[in-house]
C-alpha atoms as a PDB file:
ATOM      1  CA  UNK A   1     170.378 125.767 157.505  1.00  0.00           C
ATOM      2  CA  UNK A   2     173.102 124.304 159.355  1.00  0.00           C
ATOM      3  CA  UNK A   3     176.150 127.188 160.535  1.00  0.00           C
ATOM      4  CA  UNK A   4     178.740 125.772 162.696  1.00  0.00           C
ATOM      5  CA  UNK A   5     182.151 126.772 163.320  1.00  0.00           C
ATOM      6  CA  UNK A   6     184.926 126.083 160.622  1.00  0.00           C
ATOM      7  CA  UNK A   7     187.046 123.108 161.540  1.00  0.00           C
ATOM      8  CA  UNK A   8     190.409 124.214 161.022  1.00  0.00           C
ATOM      9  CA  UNK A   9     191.976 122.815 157.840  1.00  0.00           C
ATOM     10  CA  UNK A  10     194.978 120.774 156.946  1.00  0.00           C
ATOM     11  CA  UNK A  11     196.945 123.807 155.786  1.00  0.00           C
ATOM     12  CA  UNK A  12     197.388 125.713 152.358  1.00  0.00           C
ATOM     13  CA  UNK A  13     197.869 123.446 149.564  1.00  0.00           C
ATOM     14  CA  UNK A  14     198.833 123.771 145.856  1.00  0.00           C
ATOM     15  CA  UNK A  15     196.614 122.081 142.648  1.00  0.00           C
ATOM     16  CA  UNK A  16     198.642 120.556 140.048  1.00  0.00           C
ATOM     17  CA  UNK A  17     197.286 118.764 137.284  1.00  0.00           C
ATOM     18  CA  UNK A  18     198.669 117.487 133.914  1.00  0.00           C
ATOM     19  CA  UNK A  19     197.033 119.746 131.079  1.00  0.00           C
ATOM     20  CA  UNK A  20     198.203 117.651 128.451  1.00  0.00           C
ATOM     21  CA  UNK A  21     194.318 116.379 127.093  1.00  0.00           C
ATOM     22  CA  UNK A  22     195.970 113.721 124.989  1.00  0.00           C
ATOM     23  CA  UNK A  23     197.080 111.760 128.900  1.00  0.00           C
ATOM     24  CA  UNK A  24     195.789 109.233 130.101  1.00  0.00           C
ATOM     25  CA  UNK A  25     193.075 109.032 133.107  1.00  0.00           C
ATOM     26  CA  UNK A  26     195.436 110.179 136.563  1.00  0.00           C
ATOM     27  CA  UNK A  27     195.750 106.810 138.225  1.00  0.00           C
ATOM     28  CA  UNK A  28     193.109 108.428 141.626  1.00  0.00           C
ATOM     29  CA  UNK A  29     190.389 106.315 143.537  1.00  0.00           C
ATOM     30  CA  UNK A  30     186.678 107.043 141.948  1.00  0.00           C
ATOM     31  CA  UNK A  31     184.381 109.587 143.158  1.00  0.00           C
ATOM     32  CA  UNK A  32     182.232 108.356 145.653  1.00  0.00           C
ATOM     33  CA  UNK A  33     179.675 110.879 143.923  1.00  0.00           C
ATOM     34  CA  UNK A  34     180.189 111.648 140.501  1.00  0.00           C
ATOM     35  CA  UNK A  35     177.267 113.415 139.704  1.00  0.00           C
ATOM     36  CA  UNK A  36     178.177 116.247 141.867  1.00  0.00           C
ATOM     37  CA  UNK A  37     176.650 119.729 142.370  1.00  0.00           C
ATOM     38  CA  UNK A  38     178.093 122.564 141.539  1.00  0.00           C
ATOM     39  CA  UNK A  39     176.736 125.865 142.959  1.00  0.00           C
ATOM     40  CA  UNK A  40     177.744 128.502 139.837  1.00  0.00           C
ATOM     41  CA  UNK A  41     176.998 131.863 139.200  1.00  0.00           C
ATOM     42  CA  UNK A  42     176.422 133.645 135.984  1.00  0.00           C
ATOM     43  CA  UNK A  43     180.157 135.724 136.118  1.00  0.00           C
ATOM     44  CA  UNK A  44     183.654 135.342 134.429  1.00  0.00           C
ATOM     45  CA  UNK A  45     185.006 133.748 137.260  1.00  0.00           C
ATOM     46  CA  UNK A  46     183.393 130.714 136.556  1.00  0.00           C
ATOM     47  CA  UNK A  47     184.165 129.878 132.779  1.00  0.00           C
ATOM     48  CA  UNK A  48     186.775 127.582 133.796  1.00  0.00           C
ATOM     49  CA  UNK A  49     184.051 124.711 134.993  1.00  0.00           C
ATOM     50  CA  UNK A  50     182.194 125.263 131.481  1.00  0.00           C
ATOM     51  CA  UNK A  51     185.159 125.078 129.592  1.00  0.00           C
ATOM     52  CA  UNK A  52     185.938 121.330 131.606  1.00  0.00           C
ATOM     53  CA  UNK A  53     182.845 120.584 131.134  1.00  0.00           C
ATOM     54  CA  UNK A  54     183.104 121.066 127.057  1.00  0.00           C
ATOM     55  CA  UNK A  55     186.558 119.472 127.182  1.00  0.00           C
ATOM     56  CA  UNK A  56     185.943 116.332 129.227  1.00  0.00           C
ATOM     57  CA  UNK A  57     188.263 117.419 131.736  1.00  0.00           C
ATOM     58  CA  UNK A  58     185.535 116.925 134.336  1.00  0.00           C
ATOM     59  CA  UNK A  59     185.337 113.241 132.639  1.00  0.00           C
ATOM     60  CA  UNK A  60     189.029 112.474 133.074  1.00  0.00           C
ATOM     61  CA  UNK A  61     188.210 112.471 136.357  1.00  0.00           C
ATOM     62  CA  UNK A  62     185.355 110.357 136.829  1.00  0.00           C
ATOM     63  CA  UNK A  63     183.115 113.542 137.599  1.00  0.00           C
ATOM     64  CA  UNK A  64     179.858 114.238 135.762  1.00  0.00           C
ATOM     65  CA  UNK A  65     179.167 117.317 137.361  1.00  0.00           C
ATOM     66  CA  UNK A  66     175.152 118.831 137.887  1.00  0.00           C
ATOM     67  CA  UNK A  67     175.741 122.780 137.550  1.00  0.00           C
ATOM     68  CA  UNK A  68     172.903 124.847 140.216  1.00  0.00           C
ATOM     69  CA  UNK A  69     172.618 127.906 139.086  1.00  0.00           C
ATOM     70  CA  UNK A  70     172.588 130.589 142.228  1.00  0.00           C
ATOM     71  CA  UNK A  71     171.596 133.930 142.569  1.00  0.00           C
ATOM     72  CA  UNK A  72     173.698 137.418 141.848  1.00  0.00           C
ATOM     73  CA  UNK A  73     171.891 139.638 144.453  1.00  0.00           C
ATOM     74  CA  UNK A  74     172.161 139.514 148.317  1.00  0.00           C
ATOM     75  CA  UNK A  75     173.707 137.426 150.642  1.00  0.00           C
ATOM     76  CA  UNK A  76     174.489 134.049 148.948  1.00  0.00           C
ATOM     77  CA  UNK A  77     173.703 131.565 151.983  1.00  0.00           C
ATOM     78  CA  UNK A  78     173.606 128.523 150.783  1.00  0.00           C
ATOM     79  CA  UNK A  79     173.102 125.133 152.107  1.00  0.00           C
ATOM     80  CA  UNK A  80     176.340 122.800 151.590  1.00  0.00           C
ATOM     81  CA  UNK A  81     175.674 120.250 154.318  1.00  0.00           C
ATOM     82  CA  UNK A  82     174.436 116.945 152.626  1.00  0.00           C
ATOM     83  CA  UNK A  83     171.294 117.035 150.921  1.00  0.00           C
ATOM     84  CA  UNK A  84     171.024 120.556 150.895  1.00  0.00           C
ATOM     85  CA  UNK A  85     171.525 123.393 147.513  1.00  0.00           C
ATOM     86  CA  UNK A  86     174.759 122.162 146.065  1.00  0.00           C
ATOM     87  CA  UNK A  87     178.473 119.990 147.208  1.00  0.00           C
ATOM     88  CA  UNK A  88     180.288 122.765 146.009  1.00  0.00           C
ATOM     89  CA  UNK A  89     179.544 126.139 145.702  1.00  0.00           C
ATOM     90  CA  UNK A  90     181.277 129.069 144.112  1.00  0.00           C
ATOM     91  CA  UNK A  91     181.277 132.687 145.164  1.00  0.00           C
ATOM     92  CA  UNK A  92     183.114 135.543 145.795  1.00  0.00           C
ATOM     93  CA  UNK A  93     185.885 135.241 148.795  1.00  0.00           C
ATOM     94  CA  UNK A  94     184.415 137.961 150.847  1.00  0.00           C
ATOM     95  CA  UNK A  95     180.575 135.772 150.536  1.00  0.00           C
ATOM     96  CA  UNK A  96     182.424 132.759 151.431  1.00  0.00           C
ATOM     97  CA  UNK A  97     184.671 134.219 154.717  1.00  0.00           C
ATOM     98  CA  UNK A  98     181.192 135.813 155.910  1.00  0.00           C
ATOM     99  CA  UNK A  99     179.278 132.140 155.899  1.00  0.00           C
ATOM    100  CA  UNK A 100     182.773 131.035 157.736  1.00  0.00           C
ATOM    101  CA  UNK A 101     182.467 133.803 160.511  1.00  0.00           C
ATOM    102  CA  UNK A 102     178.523 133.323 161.000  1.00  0.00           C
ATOM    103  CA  UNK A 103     179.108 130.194 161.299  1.00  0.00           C
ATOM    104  CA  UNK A 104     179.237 127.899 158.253  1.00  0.00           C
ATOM    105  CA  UNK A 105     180.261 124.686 158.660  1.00  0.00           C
ATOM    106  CA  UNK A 106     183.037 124.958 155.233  1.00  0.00           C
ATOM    107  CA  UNK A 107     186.498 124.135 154.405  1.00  0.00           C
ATOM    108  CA  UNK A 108     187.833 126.085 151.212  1.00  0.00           C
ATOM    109  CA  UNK A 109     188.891 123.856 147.606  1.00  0.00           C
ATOM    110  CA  UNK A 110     190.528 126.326 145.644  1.00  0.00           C
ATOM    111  CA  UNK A 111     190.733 129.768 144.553  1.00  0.00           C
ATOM    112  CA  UNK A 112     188.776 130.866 141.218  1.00  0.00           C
ATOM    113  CA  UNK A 113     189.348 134.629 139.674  1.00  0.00           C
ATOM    114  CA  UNK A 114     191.681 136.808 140.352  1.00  0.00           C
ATOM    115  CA  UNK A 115     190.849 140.842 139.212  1.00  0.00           C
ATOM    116  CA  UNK A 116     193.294 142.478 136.798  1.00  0.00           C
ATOM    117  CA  UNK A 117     192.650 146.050 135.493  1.00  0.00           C
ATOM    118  CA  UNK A 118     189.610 146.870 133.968  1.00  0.00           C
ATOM    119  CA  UNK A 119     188.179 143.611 135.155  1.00  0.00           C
ATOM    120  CA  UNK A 120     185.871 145.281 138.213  1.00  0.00           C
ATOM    121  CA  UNK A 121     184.552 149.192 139.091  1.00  0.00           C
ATOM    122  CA  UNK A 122     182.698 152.093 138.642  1.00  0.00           C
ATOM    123  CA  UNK A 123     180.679 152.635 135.631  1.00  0.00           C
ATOM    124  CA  UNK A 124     178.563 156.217 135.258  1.00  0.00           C
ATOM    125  CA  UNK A 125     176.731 157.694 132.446  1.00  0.00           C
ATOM    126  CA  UNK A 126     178.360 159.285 129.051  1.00  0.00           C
ATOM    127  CA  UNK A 127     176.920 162.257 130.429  1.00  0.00           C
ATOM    128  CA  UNK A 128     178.045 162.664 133.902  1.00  0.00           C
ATOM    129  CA  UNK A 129     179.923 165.859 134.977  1.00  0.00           C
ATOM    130  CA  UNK A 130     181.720 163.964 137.821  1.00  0.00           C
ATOM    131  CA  UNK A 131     185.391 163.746 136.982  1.00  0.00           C
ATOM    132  CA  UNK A 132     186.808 162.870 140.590  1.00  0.00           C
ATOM    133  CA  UNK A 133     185.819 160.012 143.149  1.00  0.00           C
ATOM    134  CA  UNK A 134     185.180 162.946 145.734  1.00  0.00           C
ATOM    135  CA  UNK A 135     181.890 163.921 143.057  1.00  0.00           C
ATOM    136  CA  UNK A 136     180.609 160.731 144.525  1.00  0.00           C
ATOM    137  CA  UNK A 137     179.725 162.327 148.194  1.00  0.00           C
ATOM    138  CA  UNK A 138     176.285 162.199 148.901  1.00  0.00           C
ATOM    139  CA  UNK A 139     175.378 160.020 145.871  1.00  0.00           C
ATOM    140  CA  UNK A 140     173.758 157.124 145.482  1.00  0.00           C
ATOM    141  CA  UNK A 141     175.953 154.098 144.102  1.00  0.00           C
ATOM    142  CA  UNK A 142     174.869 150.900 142.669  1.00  0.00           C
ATOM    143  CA  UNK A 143     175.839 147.651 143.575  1.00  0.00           C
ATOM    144  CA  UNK A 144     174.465 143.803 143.978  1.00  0.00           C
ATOM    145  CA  UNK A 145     175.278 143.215 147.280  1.00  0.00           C
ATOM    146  CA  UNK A 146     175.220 145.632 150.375  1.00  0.00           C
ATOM    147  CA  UNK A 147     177.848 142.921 152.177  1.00  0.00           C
ATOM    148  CA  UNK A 148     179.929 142.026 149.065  1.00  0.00           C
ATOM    149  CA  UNK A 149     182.583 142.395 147.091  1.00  0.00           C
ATOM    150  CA  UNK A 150     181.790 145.581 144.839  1.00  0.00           C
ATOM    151  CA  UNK A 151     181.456 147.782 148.449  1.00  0.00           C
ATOM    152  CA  UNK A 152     184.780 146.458 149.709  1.00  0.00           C
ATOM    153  CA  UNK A 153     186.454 147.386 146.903  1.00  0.00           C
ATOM    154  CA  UNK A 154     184.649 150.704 146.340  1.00  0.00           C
ATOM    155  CA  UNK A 155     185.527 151.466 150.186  1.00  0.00           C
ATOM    156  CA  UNK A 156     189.249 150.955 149.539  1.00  0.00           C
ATOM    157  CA  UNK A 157     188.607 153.023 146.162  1.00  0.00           C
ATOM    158  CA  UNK A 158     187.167 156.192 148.319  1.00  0.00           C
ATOM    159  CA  UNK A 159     189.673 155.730 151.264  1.00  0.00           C
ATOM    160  CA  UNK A 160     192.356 156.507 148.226  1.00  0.00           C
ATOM    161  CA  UNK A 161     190.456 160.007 147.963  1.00  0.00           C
ATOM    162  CA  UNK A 162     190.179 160.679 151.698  1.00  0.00           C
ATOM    163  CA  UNK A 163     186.590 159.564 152.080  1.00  0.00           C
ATOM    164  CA  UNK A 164     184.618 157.461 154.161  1.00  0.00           C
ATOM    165  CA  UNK A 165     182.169 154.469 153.070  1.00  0.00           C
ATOM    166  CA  UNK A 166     179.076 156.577 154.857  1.00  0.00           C
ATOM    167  CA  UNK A 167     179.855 159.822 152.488  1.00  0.00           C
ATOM    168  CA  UNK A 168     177.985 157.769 150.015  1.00  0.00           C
ATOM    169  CA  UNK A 169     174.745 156.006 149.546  1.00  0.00           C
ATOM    170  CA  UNK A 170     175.129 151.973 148.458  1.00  0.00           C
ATOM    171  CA  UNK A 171     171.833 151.140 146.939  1.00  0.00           C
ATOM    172  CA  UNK A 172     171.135 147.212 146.488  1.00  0.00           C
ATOM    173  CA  UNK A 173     170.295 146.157 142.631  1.00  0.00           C
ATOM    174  CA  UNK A 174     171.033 143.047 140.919  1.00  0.00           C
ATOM    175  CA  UNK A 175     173.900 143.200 137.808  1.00  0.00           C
ATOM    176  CA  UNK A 176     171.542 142.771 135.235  1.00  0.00           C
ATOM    177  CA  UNK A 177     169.640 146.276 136.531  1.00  0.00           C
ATOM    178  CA  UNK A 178     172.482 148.289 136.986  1.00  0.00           C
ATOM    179  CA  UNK A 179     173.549 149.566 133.691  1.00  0.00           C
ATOM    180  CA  UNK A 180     169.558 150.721 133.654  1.00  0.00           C
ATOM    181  CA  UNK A 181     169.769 152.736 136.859  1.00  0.00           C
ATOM    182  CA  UNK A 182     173.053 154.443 135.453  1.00  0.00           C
ATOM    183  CA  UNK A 183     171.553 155.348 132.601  1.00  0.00           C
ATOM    184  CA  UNK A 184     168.383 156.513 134.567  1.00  0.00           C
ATOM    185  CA  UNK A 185     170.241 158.484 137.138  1.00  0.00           C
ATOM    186  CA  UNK A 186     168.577 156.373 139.708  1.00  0.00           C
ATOM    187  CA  UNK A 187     172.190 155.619 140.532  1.00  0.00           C
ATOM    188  CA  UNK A 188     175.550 157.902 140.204  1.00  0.00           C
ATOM    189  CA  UNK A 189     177.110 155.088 139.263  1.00  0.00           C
ATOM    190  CA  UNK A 190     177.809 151.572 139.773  1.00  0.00           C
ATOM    191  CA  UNK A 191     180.006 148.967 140.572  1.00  0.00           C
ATOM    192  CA  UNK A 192     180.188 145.985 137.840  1.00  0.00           C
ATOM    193  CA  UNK A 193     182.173 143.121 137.125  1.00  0.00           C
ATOM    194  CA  UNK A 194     182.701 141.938 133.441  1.00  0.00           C
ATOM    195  CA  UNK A 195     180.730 141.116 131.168  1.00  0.00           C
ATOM    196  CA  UNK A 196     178.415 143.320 132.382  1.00  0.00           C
ATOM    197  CA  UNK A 197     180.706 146.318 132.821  1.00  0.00           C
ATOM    198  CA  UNK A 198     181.467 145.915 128.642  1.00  0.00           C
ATOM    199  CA  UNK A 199     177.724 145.159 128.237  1.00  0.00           C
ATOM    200  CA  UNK A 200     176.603 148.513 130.024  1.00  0.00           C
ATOM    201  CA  UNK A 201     179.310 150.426 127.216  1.00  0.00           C
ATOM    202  CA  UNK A 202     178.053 148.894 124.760  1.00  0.00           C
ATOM    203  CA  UNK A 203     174.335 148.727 125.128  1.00  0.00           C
ATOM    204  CA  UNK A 204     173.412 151.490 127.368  1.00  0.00           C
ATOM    205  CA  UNK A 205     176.087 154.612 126.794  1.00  0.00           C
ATOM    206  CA  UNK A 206     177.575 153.808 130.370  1.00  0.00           C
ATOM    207  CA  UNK A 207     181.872 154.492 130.538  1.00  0.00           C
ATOM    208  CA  UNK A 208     184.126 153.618 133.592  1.00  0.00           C
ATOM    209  CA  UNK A 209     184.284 156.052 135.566  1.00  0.00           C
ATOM    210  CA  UNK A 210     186.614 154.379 138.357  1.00  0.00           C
ATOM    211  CA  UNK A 211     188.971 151.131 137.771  1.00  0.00           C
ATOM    212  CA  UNK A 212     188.436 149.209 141.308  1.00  0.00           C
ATOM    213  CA  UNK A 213     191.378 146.806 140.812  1.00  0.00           C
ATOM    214  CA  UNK A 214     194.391 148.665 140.489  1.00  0.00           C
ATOM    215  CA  UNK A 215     196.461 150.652 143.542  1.00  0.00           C
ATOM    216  CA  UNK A 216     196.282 148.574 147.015  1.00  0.00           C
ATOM    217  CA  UNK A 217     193.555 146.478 145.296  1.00  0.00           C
ATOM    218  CA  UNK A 218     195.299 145.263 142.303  1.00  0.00           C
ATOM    219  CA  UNK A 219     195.115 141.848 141.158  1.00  0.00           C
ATOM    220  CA  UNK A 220     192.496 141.232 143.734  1.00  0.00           C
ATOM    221  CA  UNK A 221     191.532 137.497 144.729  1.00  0.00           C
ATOM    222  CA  UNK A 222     188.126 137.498 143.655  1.00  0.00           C
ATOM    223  CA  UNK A 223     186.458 134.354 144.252  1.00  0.00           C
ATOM    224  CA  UNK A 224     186.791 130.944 145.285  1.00  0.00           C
ATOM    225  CA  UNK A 225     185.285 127.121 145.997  1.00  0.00           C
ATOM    226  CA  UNK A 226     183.780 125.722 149.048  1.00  0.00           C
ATOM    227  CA  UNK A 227     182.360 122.494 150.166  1.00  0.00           C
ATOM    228  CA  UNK A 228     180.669 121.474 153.676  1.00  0.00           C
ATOM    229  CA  UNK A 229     183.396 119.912 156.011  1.00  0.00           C
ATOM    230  CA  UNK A 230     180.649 116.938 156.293  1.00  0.00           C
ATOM    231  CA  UNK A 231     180.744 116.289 152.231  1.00  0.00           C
ATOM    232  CA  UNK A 232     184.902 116.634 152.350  1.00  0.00           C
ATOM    233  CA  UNK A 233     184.514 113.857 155.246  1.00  0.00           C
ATOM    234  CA  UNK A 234     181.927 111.650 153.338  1.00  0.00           C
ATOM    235  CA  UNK A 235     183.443 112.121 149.905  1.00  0.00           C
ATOM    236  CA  UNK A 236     187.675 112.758 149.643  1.00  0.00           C
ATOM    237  CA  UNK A 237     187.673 111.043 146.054  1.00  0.00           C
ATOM    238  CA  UNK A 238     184.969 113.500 144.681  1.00  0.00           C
ATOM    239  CA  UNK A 239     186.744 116.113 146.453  1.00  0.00           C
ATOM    240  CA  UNK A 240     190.279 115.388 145.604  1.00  0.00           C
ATOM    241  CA  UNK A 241     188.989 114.706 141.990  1.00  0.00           C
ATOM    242  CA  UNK A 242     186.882 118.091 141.947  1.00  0.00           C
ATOM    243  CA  UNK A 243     190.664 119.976 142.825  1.00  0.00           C
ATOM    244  CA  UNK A 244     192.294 118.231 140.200  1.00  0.00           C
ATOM    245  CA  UNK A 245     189.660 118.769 137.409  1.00  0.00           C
ATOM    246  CA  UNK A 246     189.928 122.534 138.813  1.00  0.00           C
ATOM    247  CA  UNK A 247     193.713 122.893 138.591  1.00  0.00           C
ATOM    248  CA  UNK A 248     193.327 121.408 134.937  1.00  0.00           C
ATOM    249  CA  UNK A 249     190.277 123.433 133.672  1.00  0.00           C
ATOM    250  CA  UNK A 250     191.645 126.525 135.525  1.00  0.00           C
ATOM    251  CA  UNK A 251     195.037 126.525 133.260  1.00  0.00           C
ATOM    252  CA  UNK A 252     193.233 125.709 130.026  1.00  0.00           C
ATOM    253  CA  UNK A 253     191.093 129.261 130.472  1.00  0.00           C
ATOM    254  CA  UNK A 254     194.112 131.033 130.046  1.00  0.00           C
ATOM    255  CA  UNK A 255     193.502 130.233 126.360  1.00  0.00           C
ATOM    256  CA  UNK A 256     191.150 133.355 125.966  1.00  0.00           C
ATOM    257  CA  UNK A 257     189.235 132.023 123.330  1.00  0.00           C
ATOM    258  CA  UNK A 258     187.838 129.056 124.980  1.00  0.00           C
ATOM    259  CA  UNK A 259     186.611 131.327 127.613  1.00  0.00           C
ATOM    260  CA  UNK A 260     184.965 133.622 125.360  1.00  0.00           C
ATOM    261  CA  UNK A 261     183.499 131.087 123.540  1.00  0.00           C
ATOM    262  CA  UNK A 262     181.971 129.372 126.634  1.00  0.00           C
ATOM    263  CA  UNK A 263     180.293 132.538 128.298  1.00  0.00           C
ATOM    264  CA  UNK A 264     177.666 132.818 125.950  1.00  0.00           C
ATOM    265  CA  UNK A 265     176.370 129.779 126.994  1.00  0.00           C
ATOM    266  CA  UNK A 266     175.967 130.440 130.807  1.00  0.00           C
ATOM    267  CA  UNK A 267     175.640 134.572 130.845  1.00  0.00           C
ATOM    268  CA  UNK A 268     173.137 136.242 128.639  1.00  0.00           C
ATOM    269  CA  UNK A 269     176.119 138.458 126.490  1.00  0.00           C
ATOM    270  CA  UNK A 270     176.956 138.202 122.530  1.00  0.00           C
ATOM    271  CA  UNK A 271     180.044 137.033 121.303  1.00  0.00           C
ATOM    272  CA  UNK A 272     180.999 140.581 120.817  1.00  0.00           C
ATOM    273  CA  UNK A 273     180.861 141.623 124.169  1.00  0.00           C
ATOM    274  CA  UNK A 274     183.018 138.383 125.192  1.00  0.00           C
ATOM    275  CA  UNK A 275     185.548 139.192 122.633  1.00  0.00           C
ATOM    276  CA  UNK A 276     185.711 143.160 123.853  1.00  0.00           C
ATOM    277  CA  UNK A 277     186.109 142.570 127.702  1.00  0.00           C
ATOM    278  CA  UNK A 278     188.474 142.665 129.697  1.00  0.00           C
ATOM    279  CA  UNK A 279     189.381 138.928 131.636  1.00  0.00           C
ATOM    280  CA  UNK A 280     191.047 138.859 134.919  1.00  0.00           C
ATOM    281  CA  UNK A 281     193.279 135.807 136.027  1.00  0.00           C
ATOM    282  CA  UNK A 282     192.005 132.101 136.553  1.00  0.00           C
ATOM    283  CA  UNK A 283     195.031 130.551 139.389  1.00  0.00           C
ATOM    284  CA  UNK A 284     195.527 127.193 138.601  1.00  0.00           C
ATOM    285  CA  UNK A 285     197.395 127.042 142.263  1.00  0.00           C
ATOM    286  CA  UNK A 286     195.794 127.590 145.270  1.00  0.00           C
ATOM    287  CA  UNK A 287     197.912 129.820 148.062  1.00  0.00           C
ATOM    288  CA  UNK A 288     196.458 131.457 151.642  1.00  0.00           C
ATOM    289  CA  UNK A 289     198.259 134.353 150.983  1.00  0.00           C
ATOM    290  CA  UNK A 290     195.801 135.684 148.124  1.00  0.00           C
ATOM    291  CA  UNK A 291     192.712 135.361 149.413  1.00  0.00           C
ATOM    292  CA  UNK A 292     193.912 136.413 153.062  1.00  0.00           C
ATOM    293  CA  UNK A 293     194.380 139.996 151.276  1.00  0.00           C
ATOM    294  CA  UNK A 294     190.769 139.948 151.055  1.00  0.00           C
ATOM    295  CA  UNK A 295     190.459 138.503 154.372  1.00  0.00           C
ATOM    296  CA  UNK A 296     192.237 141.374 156.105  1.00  0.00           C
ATOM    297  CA  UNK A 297     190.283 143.968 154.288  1.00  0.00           C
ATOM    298  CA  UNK A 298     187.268 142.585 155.647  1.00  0.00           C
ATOM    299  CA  UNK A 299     188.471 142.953 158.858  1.00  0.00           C
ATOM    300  CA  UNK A 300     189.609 146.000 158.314  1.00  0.00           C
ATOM    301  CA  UNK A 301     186.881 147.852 157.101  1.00  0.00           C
ATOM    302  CA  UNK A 302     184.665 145.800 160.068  1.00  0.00           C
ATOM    303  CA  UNK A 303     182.958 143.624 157.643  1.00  0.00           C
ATOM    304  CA  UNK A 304     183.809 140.640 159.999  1.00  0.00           C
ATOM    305  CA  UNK A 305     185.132 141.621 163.893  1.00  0.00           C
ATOM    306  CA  UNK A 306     187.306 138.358 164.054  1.00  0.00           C
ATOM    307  CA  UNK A 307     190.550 137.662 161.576  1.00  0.00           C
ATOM    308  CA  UNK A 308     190.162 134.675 159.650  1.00  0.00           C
ATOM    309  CA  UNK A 309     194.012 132.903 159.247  1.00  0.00           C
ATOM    310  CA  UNK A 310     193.210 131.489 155.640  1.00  0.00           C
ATOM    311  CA  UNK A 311     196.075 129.413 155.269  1.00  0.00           C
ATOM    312  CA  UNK A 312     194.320 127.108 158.489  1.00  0.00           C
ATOM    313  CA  UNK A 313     190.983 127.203 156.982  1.00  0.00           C
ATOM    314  CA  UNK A 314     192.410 125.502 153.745  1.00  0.00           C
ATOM    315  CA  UNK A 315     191.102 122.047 152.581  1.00  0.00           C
ATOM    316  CA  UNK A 316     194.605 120.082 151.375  1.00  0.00           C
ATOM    317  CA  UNK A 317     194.676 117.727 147.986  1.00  0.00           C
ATOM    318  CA  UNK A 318     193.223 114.874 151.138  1.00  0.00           C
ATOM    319  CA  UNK A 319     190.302 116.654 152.701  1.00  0.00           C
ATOM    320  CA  UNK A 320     190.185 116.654 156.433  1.00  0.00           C
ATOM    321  CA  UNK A 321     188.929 114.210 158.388  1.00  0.00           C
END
């Protein structure tokens, strides 16, 4: 696969997008693609792309999008240049700013979730005696990715108790395991993202034990949306038409019922569990400053050994050229 160095981008930009259904088609050249790929995994963060999908807003654009479903465990790496896995892929920020720094060849469309509390932590069993974060030292801890998300924010949760990332054991498992190795004591705990975090409550007498997005990571940018520079080059009318659709589908999930009643249909979770957990934030505005947060903390806990200035790595509403 193809990993060059980012171009730098045209600067941060904002989505907008009339969310008034009843309006007419936006007056914007057609997709040079409209059957594009989108590169989705089975989380929250995504229910906004369903939820266009159900409502046509993908259609008031002249998109007619192919969803790929990718996988939950490990390093995502996927192939965006042309002809490879997907045009656009979703994942979390820090997944996306480690393809940038080995070398992907990516410019960033717009931001997806956004943590609020509750949303993202620690989960142990009913039965645990550990009552602080510093009962965590030595033990092993759960999560889906040994680069990802759930250990940044689990570092910055044990740096608030004095403690390093190495006083604890990460142990690789994918989401839909972990709730079993809590309740197996194969792990202490483990870090989860919703639905699963309401799932493991519900189905396998897990509690949380930690909330990870609160203190110095509260309302954490999550996630986001990348394309290859070489498909933004090819294709600016699928591209600026993907941003729109975004903007649009993004501010219709803050109806929480439309979210709950797409996730059964892409994540393996009842109705009840969708109605009982907690949902973070879905920006219908793109701005550097969020996911540089995330950016920083990367750097700052050596995840990456260069900075990444987000707000230059930004794709604007006209993709570079």
């Amino acid at each position: 696969m193809s990993r060059r160095t980012l171009l730098a981008g045209m600067g941060a930009f904002a989505l907008s997008a009339c969310t008034d259904s009843s309006s007419s088609t936006p007056a914007n050249p057609a997709p040079e693609i409209p059957e594009i790929r989108l590169g989705v995994l089975k989380v929250t963060d995504t229910a906004p792309l369903f939820v266009a999908q159900r409502e046509g807003i993908f259609a008031k654009y002249g998109l007619n999008p192919k969803f790929v479903a990718m996988e939950l465990t490990g390093d995502q790496r996927p192939d965006l240049e042309v002809g490879g896995q997907a045009d656009v892929a979703f994942d979390s920020w820090v997944t996306i700013f480690l393809n940038i720094t080995d070398g992907a060849d990516w410019v960033v469309l717009g931001e997806a979730y956004q943590a609020a509390p509750r949303c993202t932590g620690l989960v142990a069993n009913s039965q645990t005696r550990m009552r602080t974060i510093s009962d965590l030292a030595t033990k092993p801890v759960g999560v889906n990715n040994l680069r990802g998300l759930g250990v940044l924010l689990t570092n910055s949760l044990l740096r608030t108790s004095g403690m390093k990332p190495t006083d604890i054991k990460y142990v690789e498992k994918p989401f839909d395991t972990l709730a079993d190795a809590v309740r197996n004591g194969e792990v202490a705990a483990a870090w989860m993202v919703e639905p699963y975090m309401t799932r493991s409550q519900l189905e396998a007498g897990c509690v949380l034990f930690a909330d990870t997005a609160v203190g110095p990571t509260a309302d954490f940018p999550q996630s986001g949306y990348a394309c290859a520079r070489s498909f933004a080059r090819k294709n600016p009318n699928t591209v600026r038409a993907f941003q729109l659709a975004l903007a649009e589908a993004q501010q219709r999930a803050l109806d929480r019922s439309l979210v709950e009643n797409v996730l059964p249909e892409y994540i393996s979770v009842s109705k009840n569990v969708a109605q009982l957990m907690s949902i973070g934030n879905y920006p219908s505005t793109t701005l550097a400053i969020r996911p540089q947060r995330v950016a920083d903390l990367m750097l700052e806990q050596q995840f990456m050994t260069q900075k990444i200035e987000v707000n230059t790595r930004m794709a604007s509403i006209n993709p570079p050229s």
